[in-house]
Protein backbone atom coordinates (compact mmCIF):
# COMPACT_ATOMS: atom_id res chain seq x y z
CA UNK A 1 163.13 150.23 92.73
CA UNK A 2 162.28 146.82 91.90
CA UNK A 3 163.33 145.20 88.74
CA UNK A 4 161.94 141.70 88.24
CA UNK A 5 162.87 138.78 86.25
CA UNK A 6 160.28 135.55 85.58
CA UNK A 7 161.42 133.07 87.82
CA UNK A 8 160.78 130.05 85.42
CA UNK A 9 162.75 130.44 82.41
CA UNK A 10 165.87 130.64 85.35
CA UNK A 11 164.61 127.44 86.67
CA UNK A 12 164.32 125.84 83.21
CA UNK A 13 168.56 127.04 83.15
CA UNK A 14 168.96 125.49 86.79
CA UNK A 15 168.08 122.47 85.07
CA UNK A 16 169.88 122.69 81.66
CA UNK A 17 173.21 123.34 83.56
CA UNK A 18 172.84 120.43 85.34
CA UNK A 19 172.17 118.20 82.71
CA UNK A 20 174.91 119.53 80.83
CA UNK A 21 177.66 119.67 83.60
CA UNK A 22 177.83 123.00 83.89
CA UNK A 23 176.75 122.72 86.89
CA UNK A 24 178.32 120.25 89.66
CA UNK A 25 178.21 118.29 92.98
CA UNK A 26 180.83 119.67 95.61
CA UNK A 27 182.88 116.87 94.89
CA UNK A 28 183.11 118.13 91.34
CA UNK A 29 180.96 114.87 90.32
CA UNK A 30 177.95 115.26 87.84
CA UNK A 31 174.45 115.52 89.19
CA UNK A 32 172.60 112.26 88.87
CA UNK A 33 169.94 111.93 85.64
CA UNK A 34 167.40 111.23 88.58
CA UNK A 35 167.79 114.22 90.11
CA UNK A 36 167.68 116.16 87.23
CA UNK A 37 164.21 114.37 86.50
CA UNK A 38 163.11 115.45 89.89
CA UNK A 39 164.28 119.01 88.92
CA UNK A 40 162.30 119.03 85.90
CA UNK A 41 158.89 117.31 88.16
CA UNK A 42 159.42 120.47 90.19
CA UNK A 43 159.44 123.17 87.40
CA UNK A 44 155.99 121.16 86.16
CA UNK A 45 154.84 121.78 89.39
CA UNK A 46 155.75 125.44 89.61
CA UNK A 47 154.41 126.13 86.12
CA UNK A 48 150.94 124.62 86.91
CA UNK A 49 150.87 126.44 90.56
CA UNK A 50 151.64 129.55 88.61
CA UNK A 51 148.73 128.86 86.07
CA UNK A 52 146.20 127.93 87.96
CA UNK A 53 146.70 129.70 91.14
CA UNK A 54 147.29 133.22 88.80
CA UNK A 55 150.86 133.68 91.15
CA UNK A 56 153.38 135.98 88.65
CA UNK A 57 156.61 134.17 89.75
CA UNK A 58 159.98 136.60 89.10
CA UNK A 59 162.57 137.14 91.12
CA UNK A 60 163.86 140.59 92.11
CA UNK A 61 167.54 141.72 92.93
CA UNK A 62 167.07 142.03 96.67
CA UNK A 63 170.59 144.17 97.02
CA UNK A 64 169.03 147.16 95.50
CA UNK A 65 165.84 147.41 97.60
CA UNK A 66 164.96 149.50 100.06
CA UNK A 67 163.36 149.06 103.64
CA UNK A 68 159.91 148.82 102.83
CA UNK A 69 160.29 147.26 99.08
CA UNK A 70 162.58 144.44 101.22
CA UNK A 71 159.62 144.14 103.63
CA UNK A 72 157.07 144.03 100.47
CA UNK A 73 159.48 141.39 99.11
CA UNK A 74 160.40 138.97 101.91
CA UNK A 75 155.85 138.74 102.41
CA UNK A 76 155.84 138.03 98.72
CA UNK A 77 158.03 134.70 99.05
CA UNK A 78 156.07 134.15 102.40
CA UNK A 79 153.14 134.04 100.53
CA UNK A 80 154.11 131.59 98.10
CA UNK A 81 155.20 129.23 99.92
CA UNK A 82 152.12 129.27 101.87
CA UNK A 83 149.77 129.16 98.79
CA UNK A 84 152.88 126.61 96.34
CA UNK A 85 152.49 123.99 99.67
CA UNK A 86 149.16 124.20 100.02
CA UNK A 87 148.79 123.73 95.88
CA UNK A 88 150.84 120.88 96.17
CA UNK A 89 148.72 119.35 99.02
CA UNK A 90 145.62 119.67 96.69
CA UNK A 91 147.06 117.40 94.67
CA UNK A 92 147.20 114.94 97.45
CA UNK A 93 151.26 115.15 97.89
CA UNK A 94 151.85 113.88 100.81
CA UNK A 95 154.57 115.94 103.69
CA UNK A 96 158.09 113.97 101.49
CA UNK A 97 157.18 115.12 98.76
CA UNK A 98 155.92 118.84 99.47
CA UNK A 99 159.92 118.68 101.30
CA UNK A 100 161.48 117.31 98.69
CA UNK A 101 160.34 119.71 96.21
CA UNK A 102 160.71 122.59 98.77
CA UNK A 103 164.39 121.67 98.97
CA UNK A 104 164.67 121.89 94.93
CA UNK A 105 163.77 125.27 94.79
CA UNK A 106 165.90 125.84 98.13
CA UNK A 107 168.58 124.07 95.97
CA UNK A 108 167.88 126.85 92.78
CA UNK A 109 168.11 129.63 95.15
CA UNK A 110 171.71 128.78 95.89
CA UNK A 111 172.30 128.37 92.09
CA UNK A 112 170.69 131.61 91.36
CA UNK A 113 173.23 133.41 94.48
CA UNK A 114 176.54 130.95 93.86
CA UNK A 115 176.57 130.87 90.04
CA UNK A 116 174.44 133.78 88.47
CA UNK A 117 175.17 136.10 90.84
CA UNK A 118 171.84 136.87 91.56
CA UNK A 119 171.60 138.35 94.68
CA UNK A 120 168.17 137.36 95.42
CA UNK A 121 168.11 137.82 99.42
CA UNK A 122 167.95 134.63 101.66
CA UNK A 123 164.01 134.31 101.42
CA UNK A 124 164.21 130.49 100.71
CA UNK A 125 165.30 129.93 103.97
CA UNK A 126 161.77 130.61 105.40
CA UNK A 127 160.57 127.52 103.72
CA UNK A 128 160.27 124.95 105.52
CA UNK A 129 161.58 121.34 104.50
CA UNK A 130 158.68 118.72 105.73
CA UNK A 131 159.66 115.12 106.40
CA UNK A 132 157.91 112.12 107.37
CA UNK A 133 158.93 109.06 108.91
CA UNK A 134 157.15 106.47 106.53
CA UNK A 135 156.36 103.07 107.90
CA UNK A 136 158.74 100.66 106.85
CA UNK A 137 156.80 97.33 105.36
CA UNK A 138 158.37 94.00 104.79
CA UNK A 139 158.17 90.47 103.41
CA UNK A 140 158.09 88.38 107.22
CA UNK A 141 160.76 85.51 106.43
CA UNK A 142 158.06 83.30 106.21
CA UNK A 143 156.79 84.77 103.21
CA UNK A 144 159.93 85.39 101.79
CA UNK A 145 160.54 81.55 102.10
CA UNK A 146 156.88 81.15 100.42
CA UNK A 147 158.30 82.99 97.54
CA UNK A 148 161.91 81.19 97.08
CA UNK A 149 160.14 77.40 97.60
CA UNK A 150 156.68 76.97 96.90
CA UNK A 151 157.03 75.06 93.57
CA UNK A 152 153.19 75.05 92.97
CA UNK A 153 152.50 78.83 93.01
CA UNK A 154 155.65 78.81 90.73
CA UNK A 155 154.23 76.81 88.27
CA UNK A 156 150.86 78.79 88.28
CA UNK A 157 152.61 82.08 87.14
CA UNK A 158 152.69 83.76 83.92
CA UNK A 159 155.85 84.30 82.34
CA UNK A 160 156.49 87.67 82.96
CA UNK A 161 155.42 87.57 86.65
CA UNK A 162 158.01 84.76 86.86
CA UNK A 163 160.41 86.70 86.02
CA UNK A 164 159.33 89.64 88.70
CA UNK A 165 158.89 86.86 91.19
CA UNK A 166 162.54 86.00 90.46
CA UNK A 167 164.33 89.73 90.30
CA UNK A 168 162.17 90.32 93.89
CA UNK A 169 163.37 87.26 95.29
CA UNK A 170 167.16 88.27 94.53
CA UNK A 171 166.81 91.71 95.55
CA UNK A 172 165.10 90.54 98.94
CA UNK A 173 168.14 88.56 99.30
CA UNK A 174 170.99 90.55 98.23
CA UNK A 175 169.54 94.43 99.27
CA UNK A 176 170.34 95.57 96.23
CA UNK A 177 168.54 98.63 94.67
CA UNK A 178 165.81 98.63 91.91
CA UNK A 179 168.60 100.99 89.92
CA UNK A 180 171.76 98.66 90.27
CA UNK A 181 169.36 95.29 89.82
CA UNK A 182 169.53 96.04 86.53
CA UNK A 183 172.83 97.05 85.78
CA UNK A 184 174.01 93.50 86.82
CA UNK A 185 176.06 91.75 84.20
CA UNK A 186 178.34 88.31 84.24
CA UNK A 187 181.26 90.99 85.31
CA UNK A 188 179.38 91.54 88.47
CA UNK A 189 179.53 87.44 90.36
CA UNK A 190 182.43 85.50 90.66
CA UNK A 191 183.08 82.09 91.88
CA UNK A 192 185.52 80.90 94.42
CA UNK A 193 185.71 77.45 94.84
CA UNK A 194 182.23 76.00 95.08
CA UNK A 195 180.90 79.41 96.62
CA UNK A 196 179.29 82.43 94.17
CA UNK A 197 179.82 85.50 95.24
CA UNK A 198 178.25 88.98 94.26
CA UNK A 199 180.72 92.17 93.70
CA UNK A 200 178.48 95.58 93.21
CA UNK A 201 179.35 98.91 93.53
CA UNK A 202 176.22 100.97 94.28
CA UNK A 203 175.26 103.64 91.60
CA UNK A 204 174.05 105.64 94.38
CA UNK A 205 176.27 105.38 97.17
CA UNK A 206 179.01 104.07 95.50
CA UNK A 207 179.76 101.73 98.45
CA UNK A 208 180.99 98.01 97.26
CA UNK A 209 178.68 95.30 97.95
CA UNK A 210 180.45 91.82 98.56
CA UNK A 211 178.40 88.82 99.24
CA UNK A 212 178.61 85.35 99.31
CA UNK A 213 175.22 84.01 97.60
CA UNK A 214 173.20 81.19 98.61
CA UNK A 215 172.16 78.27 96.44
CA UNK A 216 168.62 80.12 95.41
CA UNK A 217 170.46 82.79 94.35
CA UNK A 218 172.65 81.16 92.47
CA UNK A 219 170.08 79.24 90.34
CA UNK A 220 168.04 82.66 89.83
CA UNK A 221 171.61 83.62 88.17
CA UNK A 222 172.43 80.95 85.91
CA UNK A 223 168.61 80.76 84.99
CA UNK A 224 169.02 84.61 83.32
CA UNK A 225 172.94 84.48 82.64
CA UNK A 226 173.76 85.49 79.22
CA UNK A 227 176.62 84.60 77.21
CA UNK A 228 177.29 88.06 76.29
CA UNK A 229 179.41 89.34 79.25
CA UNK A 230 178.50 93.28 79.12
CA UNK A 231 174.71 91.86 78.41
CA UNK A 232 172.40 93.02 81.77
CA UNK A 233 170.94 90.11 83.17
CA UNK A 234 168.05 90.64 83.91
CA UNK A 235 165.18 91.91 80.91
CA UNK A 236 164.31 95.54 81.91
CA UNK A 237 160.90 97.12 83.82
CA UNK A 238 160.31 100.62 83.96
CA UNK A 239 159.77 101.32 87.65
CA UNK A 240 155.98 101.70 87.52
CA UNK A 241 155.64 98.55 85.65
CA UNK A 242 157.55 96.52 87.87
CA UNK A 243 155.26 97.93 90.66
CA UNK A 244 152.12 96.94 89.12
CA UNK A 245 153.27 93.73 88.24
CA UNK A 246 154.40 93.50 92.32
CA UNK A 247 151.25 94.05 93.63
CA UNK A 248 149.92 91.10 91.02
CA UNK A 249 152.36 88.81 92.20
CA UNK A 250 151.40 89.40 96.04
CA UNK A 251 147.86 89.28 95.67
CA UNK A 252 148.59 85.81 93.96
CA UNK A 253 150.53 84.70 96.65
CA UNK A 254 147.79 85.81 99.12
CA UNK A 255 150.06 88.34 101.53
CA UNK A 256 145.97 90.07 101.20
CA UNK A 257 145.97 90.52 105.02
CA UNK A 258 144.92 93.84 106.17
CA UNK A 259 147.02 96.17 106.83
CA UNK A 260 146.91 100.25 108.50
CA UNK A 261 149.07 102.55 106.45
CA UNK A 262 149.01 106.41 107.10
CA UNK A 263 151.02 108.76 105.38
CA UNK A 264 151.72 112.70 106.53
CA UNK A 265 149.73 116.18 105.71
CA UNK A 266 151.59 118.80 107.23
CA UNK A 267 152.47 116.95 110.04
CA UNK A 268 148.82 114.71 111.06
CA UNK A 269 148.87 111.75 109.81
CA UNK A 270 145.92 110.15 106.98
CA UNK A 271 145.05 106.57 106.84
CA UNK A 272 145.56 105.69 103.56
CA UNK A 273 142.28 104.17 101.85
CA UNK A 274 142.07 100.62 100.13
CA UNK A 275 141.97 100.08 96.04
CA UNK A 276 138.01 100.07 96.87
CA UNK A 277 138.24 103.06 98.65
CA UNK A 278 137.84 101.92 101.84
CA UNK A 279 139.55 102.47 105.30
CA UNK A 280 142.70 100.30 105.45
CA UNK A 281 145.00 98.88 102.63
CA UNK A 282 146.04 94.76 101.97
CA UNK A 283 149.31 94.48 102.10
CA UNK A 284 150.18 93.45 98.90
CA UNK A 285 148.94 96.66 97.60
CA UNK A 286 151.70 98.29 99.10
CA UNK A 287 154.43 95.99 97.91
CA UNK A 288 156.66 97.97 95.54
CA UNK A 289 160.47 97.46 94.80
CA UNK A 290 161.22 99.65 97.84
CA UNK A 291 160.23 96.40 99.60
CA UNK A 292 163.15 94.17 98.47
CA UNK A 293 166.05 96.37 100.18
CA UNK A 294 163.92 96.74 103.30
CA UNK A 295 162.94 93.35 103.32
CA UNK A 296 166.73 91.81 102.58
CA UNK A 297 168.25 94.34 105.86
CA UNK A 298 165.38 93.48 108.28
CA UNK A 299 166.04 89.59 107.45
CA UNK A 300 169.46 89.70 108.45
CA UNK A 301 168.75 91.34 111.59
CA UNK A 302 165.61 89.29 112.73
CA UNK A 303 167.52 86.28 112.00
CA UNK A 304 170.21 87.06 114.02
CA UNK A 305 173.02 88.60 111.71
CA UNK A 306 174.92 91.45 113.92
CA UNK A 307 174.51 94.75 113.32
CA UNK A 308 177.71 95.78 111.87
CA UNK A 309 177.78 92.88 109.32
CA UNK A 310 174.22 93.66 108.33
CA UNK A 311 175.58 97.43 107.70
CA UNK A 312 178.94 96.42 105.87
CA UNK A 313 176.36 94.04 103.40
CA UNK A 314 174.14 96.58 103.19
CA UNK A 315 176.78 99.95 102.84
CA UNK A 316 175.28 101.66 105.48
CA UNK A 317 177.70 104.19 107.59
CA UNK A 318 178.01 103.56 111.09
CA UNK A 319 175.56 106.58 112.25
CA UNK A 320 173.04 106.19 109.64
CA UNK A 321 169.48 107.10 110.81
CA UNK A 322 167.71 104.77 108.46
CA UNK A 323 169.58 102.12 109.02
CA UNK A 324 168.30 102.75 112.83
CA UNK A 325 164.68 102.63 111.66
CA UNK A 326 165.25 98.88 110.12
CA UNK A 327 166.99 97.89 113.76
CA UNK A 328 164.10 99.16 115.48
CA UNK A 329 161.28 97.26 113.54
CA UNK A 330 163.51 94.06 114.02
CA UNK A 331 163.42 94.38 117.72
CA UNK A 332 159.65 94.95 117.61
CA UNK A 333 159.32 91.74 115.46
CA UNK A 334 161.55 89.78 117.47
CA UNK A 335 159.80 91.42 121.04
CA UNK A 336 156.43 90.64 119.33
CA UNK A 337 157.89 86.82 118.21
CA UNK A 338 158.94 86.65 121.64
CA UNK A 339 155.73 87.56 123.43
CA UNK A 340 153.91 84.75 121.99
CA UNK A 341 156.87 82.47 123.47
CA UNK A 342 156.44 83.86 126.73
CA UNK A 343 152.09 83.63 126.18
CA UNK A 344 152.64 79.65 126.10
CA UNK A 345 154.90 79.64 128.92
CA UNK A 346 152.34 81.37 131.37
CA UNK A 347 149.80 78.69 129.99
CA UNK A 348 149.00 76.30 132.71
């Protein structure tokens, strides 16, 4: 006979474990504070399906049912995944983030099996884990090079978009992430000789970042350098901020041009509308810090930097499928810069 427990207050431990230690990586490392925020996005999400959709989520000892209470059972968690996705859709999550949260609870499952002994069957893996291929979007080098020189559009800036202008700059030059921008302190460049050089060891990867900086660079560095060693250099943005202040900065610098940008709903793809809510985006509405990674990768390989030096800069392994994606829009660039070489040539 089935004897049910409520599913949330177990998911509410999931995440206290976590946060605590309790629970580990494989590697016997603690769980990022990131991912436990995404745990905790997920349980909101689960608690507001369960309101509003009137779904009684428990969980039931699957070892101690019988044939047709299994059966009864295994359509229960087919059901909710069906009715949790297409919640989630309603919201206007896109196919990432419906996976991404479908591989949380996956994740709890496993928890629930591994460390409560909970034998709770193997109905999570029924769910299916969407992913979309999302179209990378870069600064072109020419508007990169807008950004670094153009003293005039400098000038014109407010303070604090300045300062954006500045951290998006160095993180479209050194591929660093949003996460370890900020962590960077005097401790982190060193000088050889007449050449500065960055030293980072990635928060997320932790793959060591070695790079010699160019004079730009350099004077973004010294312009924020603090005598206080440990002191971050650069002031701090929360994310969203940052973001805001982005898309600001781009429409200033008039990177307006139209753009089509689709994003995934269980597999079709949906143009994304404009800030007027029209058909088709500008591009500097979808500038975000994403943008400074992609952009710094992509500019080494359009401009000719080899592919395994571009990976070694950027700590990419050697059979990375992302890092395929960014080779693949460089060729397309450099086909498409290419073309117009070969247009003039058939000119007569």
């Amino acid at each position: 006979m089935k004897k049910a427990k409520p599913l949330l207050p177990l998911f509410n431990q999931f995440i206290n474990d976590t946060q605590n230690g309790n629970r580990l990586k494989k590697n016997g490392e603690r769980i990022k504070k990131e991912t436990v925020q995404n745990y905790k996005f997920a349980l909101q999400n689960l608690t507001e399906f369960s309101i509003k959709v009137n779904f009684d989520l428990r969980i039931c000892d699957a070892s101690k049912l019988n044939k047709r209470e299994f059966i009864s059972e295994k359509n229960y968690w087919k059901k909710f995944y069906k009715k949790f996705t297409e919640f989630l859709y309603k919201k206007g999550c896109y196919d990432n983030y419906v996976g991404t949260t479908i591989k949380m609870i996956r994740v709890f499952f496993n928890y629930l099996k591994e460390d409560k002994n909970l034998q709770t069957g193997d109905f999570h893996k029924m769910f299916y884990v969407r992913k979309e291929e999302v179209e990378i979007l870069v600064l072109s080098p020419e508007q990169l090079k807008f950004l670094i020189h153009d003293q005039p559009f400098e000038q014109d800036l407010k303070p604090k978009l300045k300062t954006v202008k500045d951290i998006f700059v160095f993180g479209c030059t050194t591929g660093l992430r949003f996460s370890d921008i900020f962590r960077l302190t005097n401790k982190n460049f060193e000088k050889q000789q007449d050449d500065w050089y960055l030293k980072m060891k990635s928060q997320k990867t932790k793959t060591y970042t070695f790079i010699k900086l160019p004079a730009y660079a350099i004077e973004i560095y010294k312009k924020y350098k603090s005598k206080a060693i440990t002191k971050p250099l650069f002031p701090v943005f929360t994310l969203s901020n940052f973001n805001d202040l982005l898309k600001i900065l781009g429409e200033k610098a008039d990177f307006t041009h139209p753009i089509t940008f689709s994003r995934e709903i269980q597999g079709q793809p949906k143009h994304l509308k404009n800030h007027n809510g029209r058909a088709g985006m500008r591009f500097c509405d979808k500038m975000s810090s994403h943008m400074m990674r992609r952009t710094a990768i992509t500019t080494l390989l359009i401009l000719g930097m080899p592919e395994h030096l571009v990976r070694k800069v950027s700590g990419h392994s050697s059979n990375s499928n992302s890092f395929n994606r960014y080779v693949h829009y460089a060729q397309v660039y450099i086909d498409r810069e290419i073309d117009k070489v070969h247009d003039k040539l058939g000119e007569y």
